[in-house]
Protein backbone atom coordinates (compact mmCIF):
# COMPACT_ATOMS: atom_id res chain seq x y z
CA UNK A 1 212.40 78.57 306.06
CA UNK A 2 209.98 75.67 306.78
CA UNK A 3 212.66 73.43 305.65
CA UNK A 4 214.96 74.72 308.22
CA UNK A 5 212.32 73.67 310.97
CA UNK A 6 211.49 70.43 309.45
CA UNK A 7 214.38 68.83 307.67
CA UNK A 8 216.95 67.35 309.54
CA UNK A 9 220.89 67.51 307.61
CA UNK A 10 222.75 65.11 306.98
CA UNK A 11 224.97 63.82 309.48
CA UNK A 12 228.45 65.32 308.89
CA UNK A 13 229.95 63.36 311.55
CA UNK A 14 231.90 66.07 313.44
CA UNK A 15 235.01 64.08 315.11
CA UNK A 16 233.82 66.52 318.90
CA UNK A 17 230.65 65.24 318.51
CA UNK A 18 230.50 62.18 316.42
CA UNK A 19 226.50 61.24 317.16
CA UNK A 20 225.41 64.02 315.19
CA UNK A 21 225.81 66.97 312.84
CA UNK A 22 227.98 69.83 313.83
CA UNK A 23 225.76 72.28 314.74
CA UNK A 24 222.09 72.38 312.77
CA UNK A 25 219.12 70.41 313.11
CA UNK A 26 219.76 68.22 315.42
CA UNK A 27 216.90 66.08 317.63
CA UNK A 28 213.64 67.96 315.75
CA UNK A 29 212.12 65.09 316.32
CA UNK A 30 212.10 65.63 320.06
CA UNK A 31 210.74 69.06 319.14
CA UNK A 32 208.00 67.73 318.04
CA UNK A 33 207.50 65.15 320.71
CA UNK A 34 208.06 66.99 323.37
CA UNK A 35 208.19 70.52 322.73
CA UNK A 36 212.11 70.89 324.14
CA UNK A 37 214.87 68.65 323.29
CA UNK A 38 215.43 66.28 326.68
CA UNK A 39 218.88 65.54 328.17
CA UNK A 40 221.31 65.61 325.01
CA UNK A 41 223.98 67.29 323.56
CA UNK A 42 222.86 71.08 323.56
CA UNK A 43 219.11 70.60 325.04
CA UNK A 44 219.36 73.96 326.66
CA UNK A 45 220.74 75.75 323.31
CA UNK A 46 218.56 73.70 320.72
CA UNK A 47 215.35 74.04 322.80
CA UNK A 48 215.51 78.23 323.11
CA UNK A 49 216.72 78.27 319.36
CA UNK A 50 214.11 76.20 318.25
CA UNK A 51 211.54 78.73 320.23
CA UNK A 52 212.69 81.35 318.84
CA UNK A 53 212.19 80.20 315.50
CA UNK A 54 209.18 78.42 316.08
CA UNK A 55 208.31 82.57 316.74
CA UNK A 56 209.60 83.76 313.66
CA UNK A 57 208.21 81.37 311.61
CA UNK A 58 204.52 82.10 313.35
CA UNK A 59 205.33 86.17 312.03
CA UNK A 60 206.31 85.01 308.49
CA UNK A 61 202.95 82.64 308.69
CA UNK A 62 201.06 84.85 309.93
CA UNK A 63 201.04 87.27 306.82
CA UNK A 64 201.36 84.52 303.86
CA UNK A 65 199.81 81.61 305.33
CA UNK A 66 198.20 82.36 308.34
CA UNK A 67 196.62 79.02 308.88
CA UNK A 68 199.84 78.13 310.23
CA UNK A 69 199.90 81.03 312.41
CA UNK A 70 198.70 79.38 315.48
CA UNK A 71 201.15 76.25 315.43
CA UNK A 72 203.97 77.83 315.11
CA UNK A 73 203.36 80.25 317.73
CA UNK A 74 202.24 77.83 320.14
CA UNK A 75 204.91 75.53 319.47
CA UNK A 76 207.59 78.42 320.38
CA UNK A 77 206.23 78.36 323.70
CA UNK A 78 208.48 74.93 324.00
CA UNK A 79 211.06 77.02 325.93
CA UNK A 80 208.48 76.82 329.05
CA UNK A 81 209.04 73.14 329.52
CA UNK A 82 212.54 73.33 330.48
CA UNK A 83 212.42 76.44 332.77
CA UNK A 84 212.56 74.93 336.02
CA UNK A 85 211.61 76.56 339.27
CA UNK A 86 213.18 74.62 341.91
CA UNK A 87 216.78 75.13 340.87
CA UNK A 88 218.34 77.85 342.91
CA UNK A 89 221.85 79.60 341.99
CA UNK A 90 223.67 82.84 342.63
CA UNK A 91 220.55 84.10 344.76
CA UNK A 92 217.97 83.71 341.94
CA UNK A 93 215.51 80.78 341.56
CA UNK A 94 214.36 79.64 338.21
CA UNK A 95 216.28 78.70 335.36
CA UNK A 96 216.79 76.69 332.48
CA UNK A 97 217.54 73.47 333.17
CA UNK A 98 218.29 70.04 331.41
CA UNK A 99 215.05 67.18 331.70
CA UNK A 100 214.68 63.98 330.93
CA UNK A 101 211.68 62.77 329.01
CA UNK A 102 209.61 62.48 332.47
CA UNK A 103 209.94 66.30 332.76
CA UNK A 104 212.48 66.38 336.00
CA UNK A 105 215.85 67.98 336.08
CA UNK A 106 218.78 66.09 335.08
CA UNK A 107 221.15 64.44 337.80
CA UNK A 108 223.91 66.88 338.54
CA UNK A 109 222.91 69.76 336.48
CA UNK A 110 224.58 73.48 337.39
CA UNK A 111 223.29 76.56 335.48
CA UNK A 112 226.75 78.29 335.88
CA UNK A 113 228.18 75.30 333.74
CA UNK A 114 228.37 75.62 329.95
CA UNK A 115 229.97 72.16 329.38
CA UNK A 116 230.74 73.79 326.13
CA UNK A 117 231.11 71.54 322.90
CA UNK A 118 228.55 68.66 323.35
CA UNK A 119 226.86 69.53 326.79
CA UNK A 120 223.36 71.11 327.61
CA UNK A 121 224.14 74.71 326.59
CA UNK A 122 226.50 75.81 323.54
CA UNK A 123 229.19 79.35 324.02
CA UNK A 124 226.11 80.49 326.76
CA UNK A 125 225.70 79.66 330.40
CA UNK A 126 222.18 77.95 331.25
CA UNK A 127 221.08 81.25 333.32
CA UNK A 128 222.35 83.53 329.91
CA UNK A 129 220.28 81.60 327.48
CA UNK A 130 216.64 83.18 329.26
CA UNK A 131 218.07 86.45 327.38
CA UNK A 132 217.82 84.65 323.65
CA UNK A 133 213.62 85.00 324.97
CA UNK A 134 213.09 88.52 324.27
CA UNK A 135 210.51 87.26 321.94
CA UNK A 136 208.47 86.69 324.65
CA UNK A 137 209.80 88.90 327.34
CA UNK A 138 206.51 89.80 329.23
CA UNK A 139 206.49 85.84 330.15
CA UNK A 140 210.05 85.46 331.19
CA UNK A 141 209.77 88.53 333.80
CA UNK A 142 206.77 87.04 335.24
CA UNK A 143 208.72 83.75 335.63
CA UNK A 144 211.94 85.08 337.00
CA UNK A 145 209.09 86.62 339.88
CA UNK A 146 208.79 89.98 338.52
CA UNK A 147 210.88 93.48 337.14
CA UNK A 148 213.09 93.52 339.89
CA UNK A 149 214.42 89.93 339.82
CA UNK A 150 214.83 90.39 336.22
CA UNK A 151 216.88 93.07 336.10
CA UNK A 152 218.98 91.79 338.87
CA UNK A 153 219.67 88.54 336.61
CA UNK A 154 220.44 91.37 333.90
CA UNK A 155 223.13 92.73 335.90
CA UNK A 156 224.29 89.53 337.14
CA UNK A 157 225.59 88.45 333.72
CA UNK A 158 228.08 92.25 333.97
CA UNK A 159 230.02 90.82 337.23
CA UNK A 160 233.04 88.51 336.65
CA UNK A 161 233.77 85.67 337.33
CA UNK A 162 230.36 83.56 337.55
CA UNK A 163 231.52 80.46 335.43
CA UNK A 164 232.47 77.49 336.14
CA UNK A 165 234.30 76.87 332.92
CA UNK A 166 236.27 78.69 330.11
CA UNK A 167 232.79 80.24 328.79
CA UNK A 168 230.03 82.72 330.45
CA UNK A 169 229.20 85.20 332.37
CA UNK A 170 232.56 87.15 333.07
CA UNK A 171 233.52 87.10 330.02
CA UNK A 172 230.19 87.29 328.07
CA UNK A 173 230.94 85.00 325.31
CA UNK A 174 227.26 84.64 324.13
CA UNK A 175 227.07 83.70 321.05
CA UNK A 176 223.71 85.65 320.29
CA UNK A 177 225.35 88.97 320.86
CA UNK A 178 223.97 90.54 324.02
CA UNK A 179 225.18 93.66 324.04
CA UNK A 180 222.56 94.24 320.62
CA UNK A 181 219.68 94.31 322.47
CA UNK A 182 219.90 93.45 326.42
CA UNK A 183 219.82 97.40 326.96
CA UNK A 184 216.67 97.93 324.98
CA UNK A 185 215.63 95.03 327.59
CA UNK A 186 216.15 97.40 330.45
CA UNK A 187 214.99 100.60 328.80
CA UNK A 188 211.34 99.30 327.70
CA UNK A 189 210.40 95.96 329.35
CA UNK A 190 212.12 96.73 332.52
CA UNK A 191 210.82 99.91 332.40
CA UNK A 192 214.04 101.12 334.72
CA UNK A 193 216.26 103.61 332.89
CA UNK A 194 220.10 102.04 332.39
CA UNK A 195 222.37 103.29 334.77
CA UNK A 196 225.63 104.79 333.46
């Protein structure tokens, strides 16, 4: 596992995306650096996957070597850096957004835009990735401002229609398989009971 997280793979030199591998590994070194992966080819994607198993490396640590507990737990709190708070879309404010190194938002970023193949997010819309968080889902309701605007974003991702491209909401084509666990979302964190 700690391979995974530290070893970058060779560079197989995918012809769609020919300055890196085709899917794994890529910019950990910005990971590091920065704790999110700036303005590249899947920053959105690699930064929230990269949190999430930051997390569950820090549960594996935490029972067999639980010096390392702490760092990896801290370090999946990455996804932070790249939710920005002035970026307003669809009625909601707050979302993941693209940065470069200095922190602000890249030029001419949308969070209804997937850009698919070798743009910000990867087979999710910026404003469907916040969902791949349920690791830390007490945090991400208090940054979407509360229950209420969280479960509004919940059933935003149901209505048709909401992309700008070939991939998103309206056709939920997350990758991470929503429909697994976005109810659960509702029934305990939301504390609302799903409507039928």
């Amino acid at each position: 596992m700690k391979t995974n997280v530290k070893v970058v793979p060779y560079n197989d030199f995918d012809v769609a995306d020919h300055l890196g591998s085709t899917t794994e590994g890529q910019s950990l070194s910005d990971w590091y650096k920065h704790g999110y992966i700036p303005n590249f080819r899947r920053a959105i994607s690699r930064t929230v996957e990269y949190a999430l198993t930051d997390f569950s490396l820090s549960k594996v640590a935490n029972l067999l070597t639980p010096d390392n507990f702490e760092k990896y737990l801290n370090r999946s709190a990455g996804w932070q850096k790249i939710w920005h708070r002035d970026i307003k879309r669809l009625n909601f404010k707050k979302c993941f957004s693209t940065h470069v190194p200095s922190g602000t938002t890249a030029v001419g970023f949308d969070p209804l835009d997937c850009g698919e193949w070798i743009s910000h997010s990867y087979e999710a819309l910026p404003m469907e990735y916040a969902w791949l968080i349920a690791f830390d889902i007490q945090t991400l309701i208090t940054l979407m401002e509360g229950s209420k605007y969280a479960e509004k974003r919940l059933d935003m991702k149901l209505v048709p229609g909401l992309k700008l491209n070939s991939v998103g909401s309206g056709g939920t084509n997350e990758i991470e398989n929503p429909e697994y666990r976005q109810h659960i979302l509702r029934d305990s964190a939301l504390k609302t009971p799903r409507k039928n």
